[in-house]
C-alpha atoms as a PDB file:
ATOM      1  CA  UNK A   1       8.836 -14.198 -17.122  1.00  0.00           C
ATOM      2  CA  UNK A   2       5.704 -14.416 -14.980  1.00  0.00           C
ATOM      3  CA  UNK A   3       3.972 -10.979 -14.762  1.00  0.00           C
ATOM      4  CA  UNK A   4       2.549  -9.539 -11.813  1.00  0.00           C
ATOM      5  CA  UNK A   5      -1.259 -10.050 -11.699  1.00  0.00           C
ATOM      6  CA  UNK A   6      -3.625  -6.288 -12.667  1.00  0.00           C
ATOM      7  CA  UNK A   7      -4.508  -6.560  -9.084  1.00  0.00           C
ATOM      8  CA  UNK A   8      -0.888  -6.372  -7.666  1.00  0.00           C
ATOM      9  CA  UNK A   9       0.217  -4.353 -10.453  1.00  0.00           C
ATOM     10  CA  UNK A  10      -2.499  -1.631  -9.582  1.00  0.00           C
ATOM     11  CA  UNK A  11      -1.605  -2.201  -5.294  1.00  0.00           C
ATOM     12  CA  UNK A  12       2.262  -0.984  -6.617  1.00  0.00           C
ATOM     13  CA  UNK A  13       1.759   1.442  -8.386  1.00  0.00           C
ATOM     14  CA  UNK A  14      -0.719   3.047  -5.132  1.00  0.00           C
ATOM     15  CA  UNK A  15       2.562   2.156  -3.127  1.00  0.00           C
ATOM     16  CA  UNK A  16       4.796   4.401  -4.927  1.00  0.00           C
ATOM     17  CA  UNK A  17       2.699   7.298  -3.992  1.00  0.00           C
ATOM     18  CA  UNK A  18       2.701   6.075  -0.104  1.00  0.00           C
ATOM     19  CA  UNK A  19       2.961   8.504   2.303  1.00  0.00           C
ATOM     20  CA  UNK A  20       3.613   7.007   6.111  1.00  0.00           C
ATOM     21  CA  UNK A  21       3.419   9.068   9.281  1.00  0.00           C
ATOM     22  CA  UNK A  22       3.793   8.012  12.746  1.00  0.00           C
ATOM     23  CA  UNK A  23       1.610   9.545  15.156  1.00  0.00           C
ATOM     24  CA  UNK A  24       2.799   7.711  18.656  1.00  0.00           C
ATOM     25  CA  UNK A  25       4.934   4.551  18.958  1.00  0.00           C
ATOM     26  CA  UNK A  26       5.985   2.350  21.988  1.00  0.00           C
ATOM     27  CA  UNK A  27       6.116  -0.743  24.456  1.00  0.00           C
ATOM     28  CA  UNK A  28       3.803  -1.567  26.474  1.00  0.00           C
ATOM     29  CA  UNK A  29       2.812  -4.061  29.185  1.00  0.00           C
ATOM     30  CA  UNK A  30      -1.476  -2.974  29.323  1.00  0.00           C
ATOM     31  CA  UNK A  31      -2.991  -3.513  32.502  1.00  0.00           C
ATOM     32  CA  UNK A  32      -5.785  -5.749  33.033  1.00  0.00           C
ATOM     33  CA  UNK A  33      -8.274  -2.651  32.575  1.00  0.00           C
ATOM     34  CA  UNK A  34      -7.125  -2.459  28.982  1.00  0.00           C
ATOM     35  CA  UNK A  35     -10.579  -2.586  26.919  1.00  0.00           C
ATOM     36  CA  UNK A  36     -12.285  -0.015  24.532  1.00  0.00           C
ATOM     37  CA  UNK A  37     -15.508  -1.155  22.874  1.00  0.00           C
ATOM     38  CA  UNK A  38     -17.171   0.335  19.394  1.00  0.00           C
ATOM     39  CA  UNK A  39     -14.540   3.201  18.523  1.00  0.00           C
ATOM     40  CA  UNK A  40     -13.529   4.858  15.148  1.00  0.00           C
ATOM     41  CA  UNK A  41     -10.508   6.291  14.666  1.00  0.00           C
ATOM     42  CA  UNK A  42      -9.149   8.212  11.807  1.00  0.00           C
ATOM     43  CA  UNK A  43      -5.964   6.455  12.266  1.00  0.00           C
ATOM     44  CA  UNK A  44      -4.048   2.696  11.160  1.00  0.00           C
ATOM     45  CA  UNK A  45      -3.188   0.747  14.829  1.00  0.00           C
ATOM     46  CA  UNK A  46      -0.375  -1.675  14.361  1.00  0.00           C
ATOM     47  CA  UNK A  47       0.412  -4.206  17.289  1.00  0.00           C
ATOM     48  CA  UNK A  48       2.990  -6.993  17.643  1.00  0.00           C
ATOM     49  CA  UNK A  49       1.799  -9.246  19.886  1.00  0.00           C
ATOM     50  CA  UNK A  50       5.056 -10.303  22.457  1.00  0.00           C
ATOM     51  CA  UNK A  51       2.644 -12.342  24.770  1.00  0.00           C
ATOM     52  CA  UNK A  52      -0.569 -12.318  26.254  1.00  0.00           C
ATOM     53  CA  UNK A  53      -4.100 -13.006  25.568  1.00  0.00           C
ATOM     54  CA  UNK A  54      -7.133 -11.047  24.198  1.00  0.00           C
ATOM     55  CA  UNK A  55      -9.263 -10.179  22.112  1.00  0.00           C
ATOM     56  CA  UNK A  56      -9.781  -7.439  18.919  1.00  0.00           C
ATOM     57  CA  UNK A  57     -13.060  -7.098  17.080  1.00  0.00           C
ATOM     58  CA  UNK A  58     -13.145  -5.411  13.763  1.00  0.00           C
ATOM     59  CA  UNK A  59     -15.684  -4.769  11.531  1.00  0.00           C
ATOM     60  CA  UNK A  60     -18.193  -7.260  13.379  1.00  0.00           C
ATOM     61  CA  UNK A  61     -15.256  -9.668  13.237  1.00  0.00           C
ATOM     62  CA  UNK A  62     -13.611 -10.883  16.632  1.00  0.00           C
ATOM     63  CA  UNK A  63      -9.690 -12.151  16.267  1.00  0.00           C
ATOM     64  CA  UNK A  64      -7.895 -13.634  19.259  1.00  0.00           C
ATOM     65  CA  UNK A  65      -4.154 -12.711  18.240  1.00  0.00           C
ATOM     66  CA  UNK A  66      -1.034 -15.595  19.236  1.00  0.00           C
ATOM     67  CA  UNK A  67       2.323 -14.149  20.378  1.00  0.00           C
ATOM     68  CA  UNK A  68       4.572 -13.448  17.636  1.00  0.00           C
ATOM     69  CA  UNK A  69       1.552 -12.484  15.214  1.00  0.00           C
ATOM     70  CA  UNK A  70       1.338  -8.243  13.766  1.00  0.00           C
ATOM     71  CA  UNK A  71      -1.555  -6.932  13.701  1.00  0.00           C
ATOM     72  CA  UNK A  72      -3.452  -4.008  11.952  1.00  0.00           C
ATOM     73  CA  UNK A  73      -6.786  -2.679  12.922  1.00  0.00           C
ATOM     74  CA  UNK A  74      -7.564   0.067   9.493  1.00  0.00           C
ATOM     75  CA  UNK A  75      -8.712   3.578  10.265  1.00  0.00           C
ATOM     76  CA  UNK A  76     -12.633   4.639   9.672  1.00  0.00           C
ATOM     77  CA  UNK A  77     -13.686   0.966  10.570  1.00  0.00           C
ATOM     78  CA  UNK A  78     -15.790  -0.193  13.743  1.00  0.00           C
ATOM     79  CA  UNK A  79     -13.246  -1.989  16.052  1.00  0.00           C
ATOM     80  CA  UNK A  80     -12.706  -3.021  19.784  1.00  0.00           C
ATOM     81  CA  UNK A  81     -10.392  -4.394  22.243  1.00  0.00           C
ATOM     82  CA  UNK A  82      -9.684  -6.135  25.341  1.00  0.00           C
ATOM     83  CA  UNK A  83      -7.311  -8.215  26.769  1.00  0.00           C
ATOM     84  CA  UNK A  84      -7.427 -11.600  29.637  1.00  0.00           C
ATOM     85  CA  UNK A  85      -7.695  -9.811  32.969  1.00  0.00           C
ATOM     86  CA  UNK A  86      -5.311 -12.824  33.965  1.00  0.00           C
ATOM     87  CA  UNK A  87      -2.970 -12.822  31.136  1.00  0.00           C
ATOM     88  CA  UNK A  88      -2.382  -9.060  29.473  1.00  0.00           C
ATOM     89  CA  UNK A  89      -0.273  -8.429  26.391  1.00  0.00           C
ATOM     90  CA  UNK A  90       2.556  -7.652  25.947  1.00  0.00           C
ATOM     91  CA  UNK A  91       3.004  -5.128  22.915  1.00  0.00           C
ATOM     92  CA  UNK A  92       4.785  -3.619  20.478  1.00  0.00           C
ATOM     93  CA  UNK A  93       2.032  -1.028  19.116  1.00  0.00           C
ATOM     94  CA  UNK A  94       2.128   2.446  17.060  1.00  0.00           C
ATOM     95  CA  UNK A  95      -0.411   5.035  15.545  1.00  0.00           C
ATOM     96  CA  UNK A  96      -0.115   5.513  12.301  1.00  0.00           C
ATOM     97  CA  UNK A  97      -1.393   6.881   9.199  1.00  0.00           C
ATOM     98  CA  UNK A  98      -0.705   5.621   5.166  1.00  0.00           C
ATOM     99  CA  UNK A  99      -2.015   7.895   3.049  1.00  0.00           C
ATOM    100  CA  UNK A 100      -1.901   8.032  -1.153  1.00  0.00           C
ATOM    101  CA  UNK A 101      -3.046  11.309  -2.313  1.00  0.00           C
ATOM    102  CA  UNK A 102      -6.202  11.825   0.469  1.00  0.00           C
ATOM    103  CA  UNK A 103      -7.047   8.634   1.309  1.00  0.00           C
ATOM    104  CA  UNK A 104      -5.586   6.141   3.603  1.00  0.00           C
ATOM    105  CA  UNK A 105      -3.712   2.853   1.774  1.00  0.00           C
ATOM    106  CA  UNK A 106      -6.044   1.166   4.313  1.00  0.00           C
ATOM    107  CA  UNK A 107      -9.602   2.666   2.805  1.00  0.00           C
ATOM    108  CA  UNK A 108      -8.309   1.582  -0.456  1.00  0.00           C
ATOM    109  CA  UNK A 109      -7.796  -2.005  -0.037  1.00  0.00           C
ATOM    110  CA  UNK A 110      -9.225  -4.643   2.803  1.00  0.00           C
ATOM    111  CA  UNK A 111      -5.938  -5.592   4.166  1.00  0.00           C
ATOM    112  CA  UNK A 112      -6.352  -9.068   6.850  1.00  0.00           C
ATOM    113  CA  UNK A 113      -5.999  -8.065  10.799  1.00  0.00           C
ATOM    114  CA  UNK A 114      -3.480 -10.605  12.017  1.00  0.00           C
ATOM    115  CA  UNK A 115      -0.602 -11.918   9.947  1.00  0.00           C
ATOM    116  CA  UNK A 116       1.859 -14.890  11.300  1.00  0.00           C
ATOM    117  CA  UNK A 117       5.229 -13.607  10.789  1.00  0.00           C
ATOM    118  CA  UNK A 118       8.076 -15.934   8.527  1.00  0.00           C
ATOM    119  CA  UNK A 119      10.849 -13.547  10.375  1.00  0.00           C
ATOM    120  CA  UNK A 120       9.081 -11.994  14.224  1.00  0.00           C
ATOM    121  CA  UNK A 121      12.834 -11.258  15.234  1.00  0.00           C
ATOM    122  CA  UNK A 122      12.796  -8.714  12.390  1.00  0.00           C
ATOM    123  CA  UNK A 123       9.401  -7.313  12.827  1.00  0.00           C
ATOM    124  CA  UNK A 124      10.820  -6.859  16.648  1.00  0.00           C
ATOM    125  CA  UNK A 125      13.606  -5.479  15.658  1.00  0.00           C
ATOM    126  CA  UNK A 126      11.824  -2.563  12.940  1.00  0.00           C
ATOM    127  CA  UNK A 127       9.416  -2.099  15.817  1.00  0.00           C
ATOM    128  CA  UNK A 128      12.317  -1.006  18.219  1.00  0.00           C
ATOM    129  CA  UNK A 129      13.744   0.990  16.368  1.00  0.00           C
ATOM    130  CA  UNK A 130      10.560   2.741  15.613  1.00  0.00           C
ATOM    131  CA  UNK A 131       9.911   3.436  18.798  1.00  0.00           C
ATOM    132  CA  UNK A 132      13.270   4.534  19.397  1.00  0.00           C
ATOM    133  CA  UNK A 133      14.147   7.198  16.469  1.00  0.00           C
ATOM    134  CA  UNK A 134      10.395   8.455  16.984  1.00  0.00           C
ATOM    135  CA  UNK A 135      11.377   9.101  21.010  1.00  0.00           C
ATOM    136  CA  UNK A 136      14.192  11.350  19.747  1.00  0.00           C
ATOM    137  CA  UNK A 137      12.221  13.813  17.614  1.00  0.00           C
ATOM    138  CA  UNK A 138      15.284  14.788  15.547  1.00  0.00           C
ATOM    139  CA  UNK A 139      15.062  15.627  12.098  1.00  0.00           C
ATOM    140  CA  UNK A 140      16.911  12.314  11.222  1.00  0.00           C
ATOM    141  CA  UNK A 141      14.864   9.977  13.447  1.00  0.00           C
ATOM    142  CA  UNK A 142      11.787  11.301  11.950  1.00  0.00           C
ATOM    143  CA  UNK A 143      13.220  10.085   8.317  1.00  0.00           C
ATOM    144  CA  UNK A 144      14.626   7.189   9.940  1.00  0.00           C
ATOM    145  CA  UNK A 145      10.910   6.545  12.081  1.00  0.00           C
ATOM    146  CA  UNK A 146       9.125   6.563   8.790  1.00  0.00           C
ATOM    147  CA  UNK A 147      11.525   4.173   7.103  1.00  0.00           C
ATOM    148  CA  UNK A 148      10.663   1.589   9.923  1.00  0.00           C
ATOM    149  CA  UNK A 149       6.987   2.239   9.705  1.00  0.00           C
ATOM    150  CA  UNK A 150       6.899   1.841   5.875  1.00  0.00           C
ATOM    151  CA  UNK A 151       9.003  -1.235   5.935  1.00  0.00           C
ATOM    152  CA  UNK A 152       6.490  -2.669   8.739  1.00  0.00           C
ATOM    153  CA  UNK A 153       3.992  -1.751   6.655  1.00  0.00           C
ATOM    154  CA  UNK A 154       6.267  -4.014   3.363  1.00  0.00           C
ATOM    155  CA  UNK A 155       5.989  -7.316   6.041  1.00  0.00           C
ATOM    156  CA  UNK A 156       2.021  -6.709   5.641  1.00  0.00           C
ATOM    157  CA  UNK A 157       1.656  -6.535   2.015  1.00  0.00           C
ATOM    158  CA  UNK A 158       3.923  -8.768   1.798  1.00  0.00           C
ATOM    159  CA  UNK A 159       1.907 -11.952   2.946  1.00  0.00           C
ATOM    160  CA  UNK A 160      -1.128 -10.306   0.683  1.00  0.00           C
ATOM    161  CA  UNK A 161      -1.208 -12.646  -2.569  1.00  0.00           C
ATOM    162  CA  UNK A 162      -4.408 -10.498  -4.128  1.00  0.00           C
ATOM    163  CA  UNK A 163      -5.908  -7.647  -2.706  1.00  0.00           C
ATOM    164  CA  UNK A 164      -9.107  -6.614  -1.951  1.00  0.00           C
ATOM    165  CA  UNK A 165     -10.519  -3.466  -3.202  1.00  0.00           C
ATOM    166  CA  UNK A 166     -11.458  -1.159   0.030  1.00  0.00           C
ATOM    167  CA  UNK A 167     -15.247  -0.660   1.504  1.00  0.00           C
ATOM    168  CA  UNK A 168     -15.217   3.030   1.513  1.00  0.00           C
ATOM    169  CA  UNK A 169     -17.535   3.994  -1.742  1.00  0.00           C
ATOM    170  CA  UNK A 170     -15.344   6.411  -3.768  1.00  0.00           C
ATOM    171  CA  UNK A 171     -11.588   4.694  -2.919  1.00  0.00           C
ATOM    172  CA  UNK A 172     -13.172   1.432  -3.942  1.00  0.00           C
ATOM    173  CA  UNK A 173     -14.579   2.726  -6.948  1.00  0.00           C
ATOM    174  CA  UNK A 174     -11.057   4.430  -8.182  1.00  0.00           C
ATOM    175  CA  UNK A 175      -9.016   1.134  -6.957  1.00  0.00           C
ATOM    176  CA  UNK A 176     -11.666  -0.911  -9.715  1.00  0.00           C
ATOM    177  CA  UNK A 177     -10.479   1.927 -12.241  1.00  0.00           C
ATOM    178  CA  UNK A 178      -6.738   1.418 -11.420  1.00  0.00           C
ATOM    179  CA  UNK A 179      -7.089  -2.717 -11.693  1.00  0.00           C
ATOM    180  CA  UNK A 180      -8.933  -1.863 -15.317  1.00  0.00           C
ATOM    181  CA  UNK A 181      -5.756   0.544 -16.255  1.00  0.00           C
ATOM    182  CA  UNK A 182      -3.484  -2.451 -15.201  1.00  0.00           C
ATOM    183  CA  UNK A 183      -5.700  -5.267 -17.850  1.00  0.00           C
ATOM    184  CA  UNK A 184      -5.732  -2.602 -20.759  1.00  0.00           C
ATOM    185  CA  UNK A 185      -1.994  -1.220 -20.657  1.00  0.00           C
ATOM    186  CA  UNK A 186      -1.792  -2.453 -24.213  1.00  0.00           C
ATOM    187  CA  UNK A 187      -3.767  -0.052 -25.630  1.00  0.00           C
ATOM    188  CA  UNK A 188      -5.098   4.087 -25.789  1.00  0.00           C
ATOM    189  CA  UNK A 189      -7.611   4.557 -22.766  1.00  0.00           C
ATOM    190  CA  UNK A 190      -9.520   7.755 -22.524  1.00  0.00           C
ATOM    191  CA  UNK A 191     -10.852   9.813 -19.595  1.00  0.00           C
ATOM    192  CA  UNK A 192     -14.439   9.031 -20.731  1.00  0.00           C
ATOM    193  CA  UNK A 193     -14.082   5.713 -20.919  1.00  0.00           C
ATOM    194  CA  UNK A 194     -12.931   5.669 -17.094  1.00  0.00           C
ATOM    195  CA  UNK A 195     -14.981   7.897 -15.960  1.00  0.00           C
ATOM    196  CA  UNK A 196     -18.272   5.759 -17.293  1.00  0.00           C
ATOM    197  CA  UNK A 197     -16.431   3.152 -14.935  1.00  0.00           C
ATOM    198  CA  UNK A 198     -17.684   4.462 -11.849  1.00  0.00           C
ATOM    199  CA  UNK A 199     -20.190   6.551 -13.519  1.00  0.00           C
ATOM    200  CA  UNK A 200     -18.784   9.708 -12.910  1.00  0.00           C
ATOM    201  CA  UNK A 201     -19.074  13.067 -15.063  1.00  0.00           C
ATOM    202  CA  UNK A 202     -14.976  12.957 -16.456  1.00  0.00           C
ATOM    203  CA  UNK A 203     -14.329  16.676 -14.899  1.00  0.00           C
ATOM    204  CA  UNK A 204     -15.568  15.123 -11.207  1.00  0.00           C
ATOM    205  CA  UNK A 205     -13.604  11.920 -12.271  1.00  0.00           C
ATOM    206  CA  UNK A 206      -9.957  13.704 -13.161  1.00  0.00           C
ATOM    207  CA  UNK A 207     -10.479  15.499  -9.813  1.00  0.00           C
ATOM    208  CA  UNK A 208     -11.432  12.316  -7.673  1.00  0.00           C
ATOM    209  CA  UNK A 209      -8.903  10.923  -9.434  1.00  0.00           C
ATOM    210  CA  UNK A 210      -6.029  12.845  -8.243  1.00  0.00           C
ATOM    211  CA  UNK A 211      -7.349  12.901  -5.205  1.00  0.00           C
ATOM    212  CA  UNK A 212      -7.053   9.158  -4.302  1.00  0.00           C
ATOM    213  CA  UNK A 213      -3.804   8.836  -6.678  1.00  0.00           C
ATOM    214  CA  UNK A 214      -1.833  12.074  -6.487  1.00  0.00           C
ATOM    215  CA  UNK A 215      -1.774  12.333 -10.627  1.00  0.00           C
ATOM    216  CA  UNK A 216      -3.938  12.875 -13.050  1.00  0.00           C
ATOM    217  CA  UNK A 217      -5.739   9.685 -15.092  1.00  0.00           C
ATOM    218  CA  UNK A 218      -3.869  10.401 -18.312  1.00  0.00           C
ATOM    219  CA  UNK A 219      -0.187  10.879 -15.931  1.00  0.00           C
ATOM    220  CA  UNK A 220      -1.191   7.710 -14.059  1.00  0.00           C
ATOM    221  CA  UNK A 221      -1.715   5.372 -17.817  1.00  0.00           C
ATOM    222  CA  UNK A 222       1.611   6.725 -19.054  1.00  0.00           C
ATOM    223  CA  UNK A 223       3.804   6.157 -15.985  1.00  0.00           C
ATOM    224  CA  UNK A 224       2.096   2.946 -15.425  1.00  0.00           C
ATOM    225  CA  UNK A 225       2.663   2.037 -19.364  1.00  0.00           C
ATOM    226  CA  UNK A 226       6.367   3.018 -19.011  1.00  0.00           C
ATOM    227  CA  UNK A 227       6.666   0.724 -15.595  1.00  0.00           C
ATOM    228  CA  UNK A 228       5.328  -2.146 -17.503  1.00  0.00           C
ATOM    229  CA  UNK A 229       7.714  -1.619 -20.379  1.00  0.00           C
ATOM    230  CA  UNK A 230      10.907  -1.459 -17.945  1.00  0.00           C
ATOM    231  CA  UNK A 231       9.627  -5.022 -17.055  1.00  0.00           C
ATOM    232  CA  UNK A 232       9.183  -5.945 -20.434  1.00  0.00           C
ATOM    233  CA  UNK A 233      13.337  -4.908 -21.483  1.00  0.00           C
ATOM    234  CA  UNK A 234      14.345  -6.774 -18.976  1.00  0.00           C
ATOM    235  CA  UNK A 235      13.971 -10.185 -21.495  1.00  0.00           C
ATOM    236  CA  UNK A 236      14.300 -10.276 -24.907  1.00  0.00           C
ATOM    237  CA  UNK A 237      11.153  -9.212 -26.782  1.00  0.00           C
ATOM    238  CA  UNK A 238      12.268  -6.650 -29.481  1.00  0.00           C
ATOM    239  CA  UNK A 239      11.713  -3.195 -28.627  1.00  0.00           C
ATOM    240  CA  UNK A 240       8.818  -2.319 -31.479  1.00  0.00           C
ATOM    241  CA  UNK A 241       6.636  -5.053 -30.319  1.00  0.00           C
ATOM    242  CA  UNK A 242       7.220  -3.716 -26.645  1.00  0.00           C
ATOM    243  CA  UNK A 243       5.848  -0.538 -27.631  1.00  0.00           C
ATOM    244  CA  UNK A 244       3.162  -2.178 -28.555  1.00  0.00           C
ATOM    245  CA  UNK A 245       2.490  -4.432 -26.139  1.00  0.00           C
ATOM    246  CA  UNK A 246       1.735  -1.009 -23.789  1.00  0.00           C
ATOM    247  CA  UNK A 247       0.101   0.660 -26.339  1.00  0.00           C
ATOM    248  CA  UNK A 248       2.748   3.290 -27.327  1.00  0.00           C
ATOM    249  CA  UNK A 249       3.108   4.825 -30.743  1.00  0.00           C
ATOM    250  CA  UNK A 250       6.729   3.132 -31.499  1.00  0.00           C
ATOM    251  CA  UNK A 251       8.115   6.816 -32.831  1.00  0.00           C
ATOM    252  CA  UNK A 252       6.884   8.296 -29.254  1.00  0.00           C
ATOM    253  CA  UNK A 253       8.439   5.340 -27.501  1.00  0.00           C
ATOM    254  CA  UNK A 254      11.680   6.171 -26.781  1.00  0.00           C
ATOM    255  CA  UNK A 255      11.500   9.918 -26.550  1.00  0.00           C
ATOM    256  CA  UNK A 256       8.883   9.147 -23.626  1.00  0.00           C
ATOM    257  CA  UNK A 257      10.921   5.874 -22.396  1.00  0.00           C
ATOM    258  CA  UNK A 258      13.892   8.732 -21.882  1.00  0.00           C
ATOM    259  CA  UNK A 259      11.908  11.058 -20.487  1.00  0.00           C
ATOM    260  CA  UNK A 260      10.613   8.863 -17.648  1.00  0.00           C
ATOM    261  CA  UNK A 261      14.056   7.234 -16.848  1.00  0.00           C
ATOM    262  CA  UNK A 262      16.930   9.205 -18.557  1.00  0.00           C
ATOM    263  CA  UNK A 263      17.853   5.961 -20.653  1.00  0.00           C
ATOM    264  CA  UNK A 264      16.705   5.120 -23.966  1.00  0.00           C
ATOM    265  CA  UNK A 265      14.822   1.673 -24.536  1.00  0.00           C
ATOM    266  CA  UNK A 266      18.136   0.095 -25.510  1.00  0.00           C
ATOM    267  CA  UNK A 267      20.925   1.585 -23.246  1.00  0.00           C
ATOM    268  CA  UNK A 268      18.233   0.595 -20.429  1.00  0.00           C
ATOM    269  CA  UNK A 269      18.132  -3.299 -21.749  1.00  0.00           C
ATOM    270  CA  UNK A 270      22.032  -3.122 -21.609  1.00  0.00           C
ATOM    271  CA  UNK A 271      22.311  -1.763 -18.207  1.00  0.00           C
ATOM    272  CA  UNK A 272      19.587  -4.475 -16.817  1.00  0.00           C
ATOM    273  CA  UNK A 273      21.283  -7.789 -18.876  1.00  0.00           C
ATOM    274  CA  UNK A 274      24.905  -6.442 -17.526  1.00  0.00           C
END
């Protein structure tokens, strides 16, 4: 079984702590005025390009997106814009924020700006009905808004083969301690030993900690421990020498494997080889 690189193993784990909210969403033709240079929001911008021509700088680098391509420009970064006076796009676009614990998915990693879609007819299709359930500002649409956002935010990571740790200083920082969590599952980290990471007193670093990932250091090694071991039952290594291989005390093993899924090491194996 090929395992999931630190890296993506770390970006995951940050995922299942995602918290998506759409701010505006909608379709729009822009008019040949449509330009904004040097701006900062505290927001994500996601387009999808229909047709058109123009322009998008960010960070000091200048894109020219093709129909059919999404695009995200990440909150807290220098950006601008501007269409083809003679050729404006036409957009799918929304507003939106990503955060994971107090910081935006988007600080933590370097995501690219344009992506060229495999499927466009389904990124069209999420993007409609985004705009559509968040029109209706019932309490189902809003459920049913966020489920399109987070699954347009799924066609993004999913063309990311390894990402990059953010720019912002204390994100970056904590997504380095998270990818050296992922290489050392296999055995007892302490709060010290991350905190000298990022050089960081450990009663600042629990705090910073839970900021970013919503858990404490020690609740984040466990739960990540436990993940790796559901992986692990899935083939056909023997149970003792998967407690070991994420650093678990074998008699702790199962009560803690239980705990964190309701199924004992073995009646989880059987259910996942049925």
């Amino acid at each position: 079984m090929n395992m999931p690189t630190p890296e993506m193993e770390s970006l995951s784990s940050v995922l299942g702590h995602l918290q998506a909210d759409v701010i505006m969403a909608d379709l729009q033709q822009v008019d040949s005025q449509w330009r904004r240079d040097d701006y900062v929001h505290s927001f994500n911008r996601m387009y999808l390009i229909l047709a058109g021509q123009g322009e998008i700088t960010v960070d000091g680098k200048t894109y020219v997106p093709q129909q059919d391509q999404l695009v995200v420009m990440p909150c807290h970064i220098r950006q601008s814009y501007r269409t083809d006076a003679d050729n404006a796009f036409y957009k799918y676009w929304c507003h939106f924020t990503a955060r994971v614990g107090n910081r935006d998915l988007f600080e933590l990693y370097r995501f690219p700006v344009c992506y060229d879609l495999d499927d466009p007819a389904e990124a069209t299709r999420l993007f409609n009905l985004l705009v559509q359930e968040h029109a209706k500002r019932t309490p189902a649409s809003v459920l049913n808004a966020r489920a399109a956002m987070l699954q347009l935010i799924g066609l993004v990571v999913s063309q990311v083969s390894e990402p990059e740790p953010g720019t912002a200083s204390q994100p970056g920082k904590l997504a380095h301690v998270a990818r050296y969590i992922e290489a050392n599952l296999d055995r007892r980290m302490t709060v010290d030993e991350l905190a000298q990471l990022v050089h960081y007193h450990p009663n600042y670093f629990i705090r910073a900690f839970h900021a970013v990932f919503g858990s404490s250091p020690i609740q984040y090694i466990n739960r990540r421990k436990l993940d790796r071991a559901r992986q692990l039952l899935s083939g056909d290594q023997p149970i003792g020498g998967i407690a070991r291989a994420v650093g678990i005390d074998e008699h702790n093993f199962s009560s803690m494997f239980k705990s964190y899924t309701g199924f004992s090491p073995r009646e989880y194996r059987k259910i996942m080889q049925r």
